[in-house]
PDB file of N, CA and C in Angstrom:
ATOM      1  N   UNK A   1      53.202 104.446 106.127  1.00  0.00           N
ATOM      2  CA  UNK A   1      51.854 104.303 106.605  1.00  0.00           C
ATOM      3  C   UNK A   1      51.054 103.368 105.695  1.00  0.00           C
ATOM      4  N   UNK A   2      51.473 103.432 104.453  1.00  0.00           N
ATOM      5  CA  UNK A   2      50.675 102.816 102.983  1.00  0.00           C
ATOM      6  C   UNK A   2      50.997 101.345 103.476  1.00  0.00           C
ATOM      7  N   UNK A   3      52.097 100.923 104.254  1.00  0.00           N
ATOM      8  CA  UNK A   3      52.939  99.340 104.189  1.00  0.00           C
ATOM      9  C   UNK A   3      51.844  98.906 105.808  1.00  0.00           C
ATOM     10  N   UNK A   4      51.882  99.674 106.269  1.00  0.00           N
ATOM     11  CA  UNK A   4      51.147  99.031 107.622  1.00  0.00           C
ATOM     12  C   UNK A   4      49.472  99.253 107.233  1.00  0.00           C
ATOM     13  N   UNK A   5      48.781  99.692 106.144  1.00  0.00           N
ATOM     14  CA  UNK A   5      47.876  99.468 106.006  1.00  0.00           C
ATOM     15  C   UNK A   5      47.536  98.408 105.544  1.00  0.00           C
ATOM     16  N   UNK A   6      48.291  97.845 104.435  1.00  0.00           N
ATOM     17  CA  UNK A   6      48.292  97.035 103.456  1.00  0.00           C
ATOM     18  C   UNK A   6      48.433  95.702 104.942  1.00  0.00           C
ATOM     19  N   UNK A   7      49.182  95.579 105.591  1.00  0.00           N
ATOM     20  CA  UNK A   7      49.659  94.620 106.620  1.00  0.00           C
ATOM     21  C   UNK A   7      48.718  94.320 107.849  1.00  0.00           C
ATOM     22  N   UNK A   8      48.272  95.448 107.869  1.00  0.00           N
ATOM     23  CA  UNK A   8      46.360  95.137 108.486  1.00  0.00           C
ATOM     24  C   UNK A   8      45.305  94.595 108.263  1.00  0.00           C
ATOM     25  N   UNK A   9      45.425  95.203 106.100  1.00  0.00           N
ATOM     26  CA  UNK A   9      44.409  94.308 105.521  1.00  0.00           C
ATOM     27  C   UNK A   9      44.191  92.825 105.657  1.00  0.00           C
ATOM     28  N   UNK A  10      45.362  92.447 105.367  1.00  0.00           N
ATOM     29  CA  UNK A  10      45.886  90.911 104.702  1.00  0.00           C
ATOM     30  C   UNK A  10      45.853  90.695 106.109  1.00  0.00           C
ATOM     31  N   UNK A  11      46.483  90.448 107.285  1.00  0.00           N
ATOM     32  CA  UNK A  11      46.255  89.863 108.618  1.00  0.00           C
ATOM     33  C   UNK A  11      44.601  89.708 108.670  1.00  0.00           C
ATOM     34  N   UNK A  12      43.675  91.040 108.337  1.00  0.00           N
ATOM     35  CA  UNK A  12      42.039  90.533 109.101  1.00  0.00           C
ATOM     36  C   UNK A  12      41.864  90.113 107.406  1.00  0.00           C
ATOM     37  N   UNK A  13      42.100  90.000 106.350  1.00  0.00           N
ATOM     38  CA  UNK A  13      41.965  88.935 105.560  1.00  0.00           C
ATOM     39  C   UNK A  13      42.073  87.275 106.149  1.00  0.00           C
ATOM     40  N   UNK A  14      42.980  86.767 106.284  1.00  0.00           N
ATOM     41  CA  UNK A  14      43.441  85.758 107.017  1.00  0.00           C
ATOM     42  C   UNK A  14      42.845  85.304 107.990  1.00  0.00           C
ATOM     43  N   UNK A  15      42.664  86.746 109.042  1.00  0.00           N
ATOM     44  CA  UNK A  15      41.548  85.765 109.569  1.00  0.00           C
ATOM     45  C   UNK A  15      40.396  85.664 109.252  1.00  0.00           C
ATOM     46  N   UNK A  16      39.365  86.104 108.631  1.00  0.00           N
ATOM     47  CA  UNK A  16      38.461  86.124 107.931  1.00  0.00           C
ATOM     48  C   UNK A  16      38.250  84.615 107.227  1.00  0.00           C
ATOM     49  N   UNK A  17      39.216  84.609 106.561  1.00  0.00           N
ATOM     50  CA  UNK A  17      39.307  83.310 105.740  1.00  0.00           C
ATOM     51  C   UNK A  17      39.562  81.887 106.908  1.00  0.00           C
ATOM     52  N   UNK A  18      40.336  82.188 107.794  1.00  0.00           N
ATOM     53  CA  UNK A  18      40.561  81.020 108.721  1.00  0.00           C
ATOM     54  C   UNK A  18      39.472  80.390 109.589  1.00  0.00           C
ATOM     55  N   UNK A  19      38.793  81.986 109.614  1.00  0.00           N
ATOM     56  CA  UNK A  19      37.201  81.600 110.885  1.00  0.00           C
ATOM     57  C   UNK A  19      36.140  80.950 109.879  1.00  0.00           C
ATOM     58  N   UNK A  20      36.116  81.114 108.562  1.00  0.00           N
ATOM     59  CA  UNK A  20      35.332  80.755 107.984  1.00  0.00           C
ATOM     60  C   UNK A  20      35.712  79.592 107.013  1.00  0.00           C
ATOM     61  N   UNK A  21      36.568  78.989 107.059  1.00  0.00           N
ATOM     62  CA  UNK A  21      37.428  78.096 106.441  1.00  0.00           C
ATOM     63  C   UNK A  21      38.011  77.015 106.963  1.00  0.00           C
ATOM     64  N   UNK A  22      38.334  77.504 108.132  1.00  0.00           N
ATOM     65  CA  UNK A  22      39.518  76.405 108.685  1.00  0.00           C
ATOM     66  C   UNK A  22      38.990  75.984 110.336  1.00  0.00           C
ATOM     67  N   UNK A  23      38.435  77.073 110.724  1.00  0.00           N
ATOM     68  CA  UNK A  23      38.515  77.014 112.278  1.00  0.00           C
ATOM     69  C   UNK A  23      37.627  77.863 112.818  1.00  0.00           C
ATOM     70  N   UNK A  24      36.368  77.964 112.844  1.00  0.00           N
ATOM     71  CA  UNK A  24      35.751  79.215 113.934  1.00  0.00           C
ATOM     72  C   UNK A  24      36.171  79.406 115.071  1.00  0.00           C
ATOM     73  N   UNK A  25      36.399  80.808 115.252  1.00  0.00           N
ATOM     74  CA  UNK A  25      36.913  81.384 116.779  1.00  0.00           C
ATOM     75  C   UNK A  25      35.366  81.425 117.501  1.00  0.00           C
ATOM     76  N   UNK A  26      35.664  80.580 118.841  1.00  0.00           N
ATOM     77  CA  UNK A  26      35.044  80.236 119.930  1.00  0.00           C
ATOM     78  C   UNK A  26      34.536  81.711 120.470  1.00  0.00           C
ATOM     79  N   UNK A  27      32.821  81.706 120.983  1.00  0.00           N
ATOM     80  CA  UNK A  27      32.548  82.759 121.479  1.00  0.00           C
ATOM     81  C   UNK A  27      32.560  82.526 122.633  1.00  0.00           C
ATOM     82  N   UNK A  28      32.798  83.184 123.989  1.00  0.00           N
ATOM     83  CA  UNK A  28      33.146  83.661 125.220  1.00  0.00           C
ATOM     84  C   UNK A  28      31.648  83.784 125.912  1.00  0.00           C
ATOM     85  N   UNK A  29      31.631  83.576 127.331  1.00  0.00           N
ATOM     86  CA  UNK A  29      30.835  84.012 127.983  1.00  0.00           C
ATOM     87  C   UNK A  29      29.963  85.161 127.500  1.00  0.00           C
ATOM     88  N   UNK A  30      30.501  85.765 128.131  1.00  0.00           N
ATOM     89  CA  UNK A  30      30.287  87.041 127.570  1.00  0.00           C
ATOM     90  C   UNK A  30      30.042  87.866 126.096  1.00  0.00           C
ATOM     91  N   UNK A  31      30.021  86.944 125.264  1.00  0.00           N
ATOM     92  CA  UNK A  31      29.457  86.921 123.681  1.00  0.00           C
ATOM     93  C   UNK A  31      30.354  88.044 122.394  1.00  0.00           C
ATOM     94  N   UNK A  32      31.288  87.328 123.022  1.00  0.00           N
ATOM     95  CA  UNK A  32      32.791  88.273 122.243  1.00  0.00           C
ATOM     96  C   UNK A  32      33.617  87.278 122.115  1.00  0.00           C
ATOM     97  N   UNK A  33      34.349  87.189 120.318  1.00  0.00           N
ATOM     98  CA  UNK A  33      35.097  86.151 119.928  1.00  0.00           C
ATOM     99  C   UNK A  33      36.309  86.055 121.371  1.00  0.00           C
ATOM    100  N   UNK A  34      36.829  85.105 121.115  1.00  0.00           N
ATOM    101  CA  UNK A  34      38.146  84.278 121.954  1.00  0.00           C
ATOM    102  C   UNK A  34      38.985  85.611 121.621  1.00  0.00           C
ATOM    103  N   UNK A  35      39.337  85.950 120.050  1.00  0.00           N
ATOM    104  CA  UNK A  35      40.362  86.675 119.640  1.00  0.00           C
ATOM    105  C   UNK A  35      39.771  87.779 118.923  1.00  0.00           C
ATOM    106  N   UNK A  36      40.241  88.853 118.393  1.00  0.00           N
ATOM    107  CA  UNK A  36      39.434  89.187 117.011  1.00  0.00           C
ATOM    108  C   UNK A  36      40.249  88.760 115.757  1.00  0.00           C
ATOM    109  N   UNK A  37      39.497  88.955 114.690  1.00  0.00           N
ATOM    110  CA  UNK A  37      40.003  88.070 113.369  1.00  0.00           C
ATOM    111  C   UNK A  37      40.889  88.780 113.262  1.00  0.00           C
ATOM    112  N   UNK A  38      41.650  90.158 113.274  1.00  0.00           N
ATOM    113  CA  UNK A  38      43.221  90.519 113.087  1.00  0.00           C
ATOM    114  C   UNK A  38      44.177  89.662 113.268  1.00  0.00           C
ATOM    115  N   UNK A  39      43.868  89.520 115.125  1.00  0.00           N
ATOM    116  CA  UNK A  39      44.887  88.825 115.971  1.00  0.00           C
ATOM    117  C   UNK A  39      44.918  87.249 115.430  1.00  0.00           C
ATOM    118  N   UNK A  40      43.963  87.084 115.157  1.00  0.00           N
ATOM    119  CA  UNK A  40      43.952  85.519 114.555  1.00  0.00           C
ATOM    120  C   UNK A  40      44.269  84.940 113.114  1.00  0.00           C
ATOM    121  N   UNK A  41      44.413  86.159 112.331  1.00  0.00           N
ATOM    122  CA  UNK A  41      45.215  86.193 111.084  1.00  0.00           C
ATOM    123  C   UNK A  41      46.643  86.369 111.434  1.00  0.00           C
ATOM    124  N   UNK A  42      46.682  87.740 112.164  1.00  0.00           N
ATOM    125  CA  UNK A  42      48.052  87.539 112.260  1.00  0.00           C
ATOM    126  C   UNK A  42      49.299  86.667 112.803  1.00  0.00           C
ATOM    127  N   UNK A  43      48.252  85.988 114.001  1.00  0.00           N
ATOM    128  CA  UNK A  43      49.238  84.752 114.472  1.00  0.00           C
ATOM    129  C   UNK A  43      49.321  83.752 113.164  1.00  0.00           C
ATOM    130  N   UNK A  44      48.303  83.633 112.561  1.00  0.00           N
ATOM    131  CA  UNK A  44      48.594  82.786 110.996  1.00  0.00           C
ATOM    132  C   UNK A  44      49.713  82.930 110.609  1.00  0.00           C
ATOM    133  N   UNK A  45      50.037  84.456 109.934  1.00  0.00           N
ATOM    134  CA  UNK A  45      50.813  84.557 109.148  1.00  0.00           C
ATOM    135  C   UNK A  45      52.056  84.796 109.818  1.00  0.00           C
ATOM    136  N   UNK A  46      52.282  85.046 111.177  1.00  0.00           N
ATOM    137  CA  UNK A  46      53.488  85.128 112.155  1.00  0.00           C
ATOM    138  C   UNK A  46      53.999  84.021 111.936  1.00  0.00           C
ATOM    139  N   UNK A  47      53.345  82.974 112.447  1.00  0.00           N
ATOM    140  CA  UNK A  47      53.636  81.409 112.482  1.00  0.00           C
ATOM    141  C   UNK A  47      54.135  80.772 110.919  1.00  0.00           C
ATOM    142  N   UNK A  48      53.495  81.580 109.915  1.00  0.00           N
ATOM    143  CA  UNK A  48      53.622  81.196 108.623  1.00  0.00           C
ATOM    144  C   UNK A  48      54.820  81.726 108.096  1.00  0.00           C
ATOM    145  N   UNK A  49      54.918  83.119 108.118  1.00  0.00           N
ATOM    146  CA  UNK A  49      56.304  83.545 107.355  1.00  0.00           C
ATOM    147  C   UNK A  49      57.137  83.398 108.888  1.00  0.00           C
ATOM    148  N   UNK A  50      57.564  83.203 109.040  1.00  0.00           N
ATOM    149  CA  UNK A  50      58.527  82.585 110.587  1.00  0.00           C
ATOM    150  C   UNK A  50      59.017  81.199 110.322  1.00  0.00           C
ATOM    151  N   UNK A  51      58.303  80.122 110.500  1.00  0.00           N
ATOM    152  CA  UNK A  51      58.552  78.858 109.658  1.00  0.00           C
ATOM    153  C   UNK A  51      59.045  78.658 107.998  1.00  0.00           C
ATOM    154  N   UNK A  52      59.399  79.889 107.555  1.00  0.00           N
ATOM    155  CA  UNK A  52      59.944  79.822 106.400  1.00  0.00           C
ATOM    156  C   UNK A  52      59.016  79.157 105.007  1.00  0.00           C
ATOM    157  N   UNK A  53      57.795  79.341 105.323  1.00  0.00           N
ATOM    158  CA  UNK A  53      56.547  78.791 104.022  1.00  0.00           C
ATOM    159  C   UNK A  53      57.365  77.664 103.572  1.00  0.00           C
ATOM    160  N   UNK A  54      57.476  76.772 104.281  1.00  0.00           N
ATOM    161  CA  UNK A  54      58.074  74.781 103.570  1.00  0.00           C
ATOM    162  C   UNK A  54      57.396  74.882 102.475  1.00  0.00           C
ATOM    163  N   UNK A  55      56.085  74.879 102.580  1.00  0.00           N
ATOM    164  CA  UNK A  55      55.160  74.275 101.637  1.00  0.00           C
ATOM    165  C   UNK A  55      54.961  75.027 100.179  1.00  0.00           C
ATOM    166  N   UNK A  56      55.155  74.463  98.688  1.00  0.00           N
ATOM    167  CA  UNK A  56      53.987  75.414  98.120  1.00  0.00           C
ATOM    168  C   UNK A  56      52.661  76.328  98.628  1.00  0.00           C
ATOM    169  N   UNK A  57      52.113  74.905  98.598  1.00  0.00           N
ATOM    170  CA  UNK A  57      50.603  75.585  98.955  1.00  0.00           C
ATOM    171  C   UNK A  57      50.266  75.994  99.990  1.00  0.00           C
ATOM    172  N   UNK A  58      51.391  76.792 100.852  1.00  0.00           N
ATOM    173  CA  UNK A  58      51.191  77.743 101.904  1.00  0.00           C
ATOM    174  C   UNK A  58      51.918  78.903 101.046  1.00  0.00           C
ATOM    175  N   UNK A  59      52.846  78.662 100.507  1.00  0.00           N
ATOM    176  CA  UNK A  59      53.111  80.281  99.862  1.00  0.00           C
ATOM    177  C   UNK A  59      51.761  80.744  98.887  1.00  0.00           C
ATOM    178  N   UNK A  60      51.058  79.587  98.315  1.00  0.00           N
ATOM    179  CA  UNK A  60      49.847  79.933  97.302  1.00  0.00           C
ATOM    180  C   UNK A  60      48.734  80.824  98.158  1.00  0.00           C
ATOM    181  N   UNK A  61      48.328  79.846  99.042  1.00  0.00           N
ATOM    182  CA  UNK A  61      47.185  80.300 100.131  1.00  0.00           C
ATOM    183  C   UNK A  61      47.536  81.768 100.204  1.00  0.00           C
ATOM    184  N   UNK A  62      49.075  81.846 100.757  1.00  0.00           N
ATOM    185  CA  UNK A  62      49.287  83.498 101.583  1.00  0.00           C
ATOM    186  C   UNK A  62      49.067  83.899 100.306  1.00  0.00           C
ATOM    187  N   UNK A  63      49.661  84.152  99.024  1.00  0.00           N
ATOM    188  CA  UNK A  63      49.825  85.416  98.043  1.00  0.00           C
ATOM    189  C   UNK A  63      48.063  85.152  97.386  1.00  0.00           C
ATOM    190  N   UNK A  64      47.177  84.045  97.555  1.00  0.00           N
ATOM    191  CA  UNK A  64      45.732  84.277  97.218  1.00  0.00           C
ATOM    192  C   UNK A  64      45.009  84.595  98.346  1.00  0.00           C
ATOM    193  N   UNK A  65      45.126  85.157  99.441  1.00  0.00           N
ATOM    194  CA  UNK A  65      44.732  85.732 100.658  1.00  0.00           C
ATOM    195  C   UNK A  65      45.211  87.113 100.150  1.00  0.00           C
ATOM    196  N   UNK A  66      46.322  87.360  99.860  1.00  0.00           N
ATOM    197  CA  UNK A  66      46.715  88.874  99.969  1.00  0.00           C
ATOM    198  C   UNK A  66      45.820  89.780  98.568  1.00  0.00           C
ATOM    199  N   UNK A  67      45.832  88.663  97.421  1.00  0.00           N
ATOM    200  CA  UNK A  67      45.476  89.431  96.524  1.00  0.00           C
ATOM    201  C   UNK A  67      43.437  89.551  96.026  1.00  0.00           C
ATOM    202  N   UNK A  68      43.130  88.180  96.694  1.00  0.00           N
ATOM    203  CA  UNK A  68      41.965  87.860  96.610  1.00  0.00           C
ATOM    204  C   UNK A  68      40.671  87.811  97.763  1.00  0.00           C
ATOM    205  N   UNK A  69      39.418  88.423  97.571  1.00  0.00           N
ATOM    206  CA  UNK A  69      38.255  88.218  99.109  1.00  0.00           C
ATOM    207  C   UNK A  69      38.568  87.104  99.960  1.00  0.00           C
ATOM    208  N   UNK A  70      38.292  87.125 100.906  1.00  0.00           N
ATOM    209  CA  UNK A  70      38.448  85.383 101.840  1.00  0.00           C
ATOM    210  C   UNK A  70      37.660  84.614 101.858  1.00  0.00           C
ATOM    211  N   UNK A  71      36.120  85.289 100.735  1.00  0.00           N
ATOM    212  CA  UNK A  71      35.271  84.303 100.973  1.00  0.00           C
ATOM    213  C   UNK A  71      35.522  82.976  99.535  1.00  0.00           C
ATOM    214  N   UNK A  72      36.353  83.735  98.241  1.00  0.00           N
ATOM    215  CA  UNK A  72      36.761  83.270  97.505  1.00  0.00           C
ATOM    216  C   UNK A  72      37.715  82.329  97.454  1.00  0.00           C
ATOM    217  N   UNK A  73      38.529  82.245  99.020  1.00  0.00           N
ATOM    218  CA  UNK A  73      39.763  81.230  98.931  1.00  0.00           C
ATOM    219  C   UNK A  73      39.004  80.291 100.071  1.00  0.00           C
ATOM    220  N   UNK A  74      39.316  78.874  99.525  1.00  0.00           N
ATOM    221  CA  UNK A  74      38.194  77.701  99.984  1.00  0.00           C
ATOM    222  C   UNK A  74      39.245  76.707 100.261  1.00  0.00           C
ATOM    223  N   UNK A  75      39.208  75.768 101.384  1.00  0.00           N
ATOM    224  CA  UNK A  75      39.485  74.902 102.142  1.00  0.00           C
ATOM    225  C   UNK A  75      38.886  73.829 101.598  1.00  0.00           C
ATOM    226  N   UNK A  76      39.783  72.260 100.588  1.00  0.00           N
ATOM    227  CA  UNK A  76      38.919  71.564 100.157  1.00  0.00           C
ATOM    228  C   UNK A  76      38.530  70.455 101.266  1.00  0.00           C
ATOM    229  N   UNK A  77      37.278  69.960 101.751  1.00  0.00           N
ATOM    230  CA  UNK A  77      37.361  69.023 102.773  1.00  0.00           C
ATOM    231  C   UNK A  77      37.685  69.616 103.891  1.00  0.00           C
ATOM    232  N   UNK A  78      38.486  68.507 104.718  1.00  0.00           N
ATOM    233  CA  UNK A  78      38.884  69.236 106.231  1.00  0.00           C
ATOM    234  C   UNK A  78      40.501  69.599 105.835  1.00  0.00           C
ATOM    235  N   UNK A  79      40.765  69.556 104.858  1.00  0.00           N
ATOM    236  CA  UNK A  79      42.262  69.272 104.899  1.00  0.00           C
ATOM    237  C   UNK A  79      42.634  70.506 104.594  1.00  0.00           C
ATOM    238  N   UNK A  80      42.932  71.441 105.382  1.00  0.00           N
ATOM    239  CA  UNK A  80      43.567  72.961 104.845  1.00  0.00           C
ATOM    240  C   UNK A  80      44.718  72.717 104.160  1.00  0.00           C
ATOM    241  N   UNK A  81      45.238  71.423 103.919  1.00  0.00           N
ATOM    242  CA  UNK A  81      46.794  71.604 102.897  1.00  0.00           C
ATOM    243  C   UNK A  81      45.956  72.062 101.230  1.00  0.00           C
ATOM    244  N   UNK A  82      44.629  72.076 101.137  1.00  0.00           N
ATOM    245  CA  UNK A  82      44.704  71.980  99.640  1.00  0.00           C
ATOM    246  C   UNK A  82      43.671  73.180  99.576  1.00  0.00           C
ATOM    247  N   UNK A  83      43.846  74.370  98.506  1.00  0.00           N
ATOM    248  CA  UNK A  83      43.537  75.347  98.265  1.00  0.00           C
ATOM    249  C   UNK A  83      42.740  75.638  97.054  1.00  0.00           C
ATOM    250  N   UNK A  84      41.828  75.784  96.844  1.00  0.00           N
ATOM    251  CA  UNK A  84      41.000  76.065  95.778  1.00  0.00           C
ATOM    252  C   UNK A  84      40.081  77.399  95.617  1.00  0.00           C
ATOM    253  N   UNK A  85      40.091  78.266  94.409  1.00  0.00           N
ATOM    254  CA  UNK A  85      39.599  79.327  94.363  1.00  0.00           C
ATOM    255  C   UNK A  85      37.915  79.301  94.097  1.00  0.00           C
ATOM    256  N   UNK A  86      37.543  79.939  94.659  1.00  0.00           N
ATOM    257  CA  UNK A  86      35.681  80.059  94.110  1.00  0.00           C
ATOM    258  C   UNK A  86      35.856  80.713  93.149  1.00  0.00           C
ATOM    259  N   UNK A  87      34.873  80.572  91.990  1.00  0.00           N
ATOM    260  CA  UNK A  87      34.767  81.228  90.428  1.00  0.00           C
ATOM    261  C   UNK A  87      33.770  81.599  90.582  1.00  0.00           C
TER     262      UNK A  87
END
């Protein structure tokens, strides 16, 4: 139960960090996100550990998402390849 909590966190981490970082999720007619930030973290990290993390700085991003707030992990520019922490 402790492993699927922890796996809840870090998914609406992710998205948290993605809507506010990378991509805002689109509001709807009806004034309700496209997705909620779970579902939109977790397709992150589906897509991410699935593709086998190529990159460093996608294994960095994920393990400073898991361990750190989302408002602290920052997107430099438009370019989500590069990761920088707020102090």
């Amino acid at each position: 139960m402790a492993l699927l909590a922890l796996a809840f966190c870090w998914a609406h981490k992710t998205g948290e960090w993605k809507h506010q970082a990378v991509r805002p999720l689109k509001i709807k007619k009806h004034g309700r996100p496209e997705q909620s930030l779970f579902r939109y973290g977790l397709d992150y990290l589906t897509n991410s550990l699935l593709q086998g993390l190529q990159k460093m700085e996608e294994r960095f991003r994920l393990l400073l998402l898991f361990l750190c707030p989302p408002e602290r992990v920052m997107v430099s520019g438009q370019n989500p390849e590069i990761v920088a922490l707020k102090i």
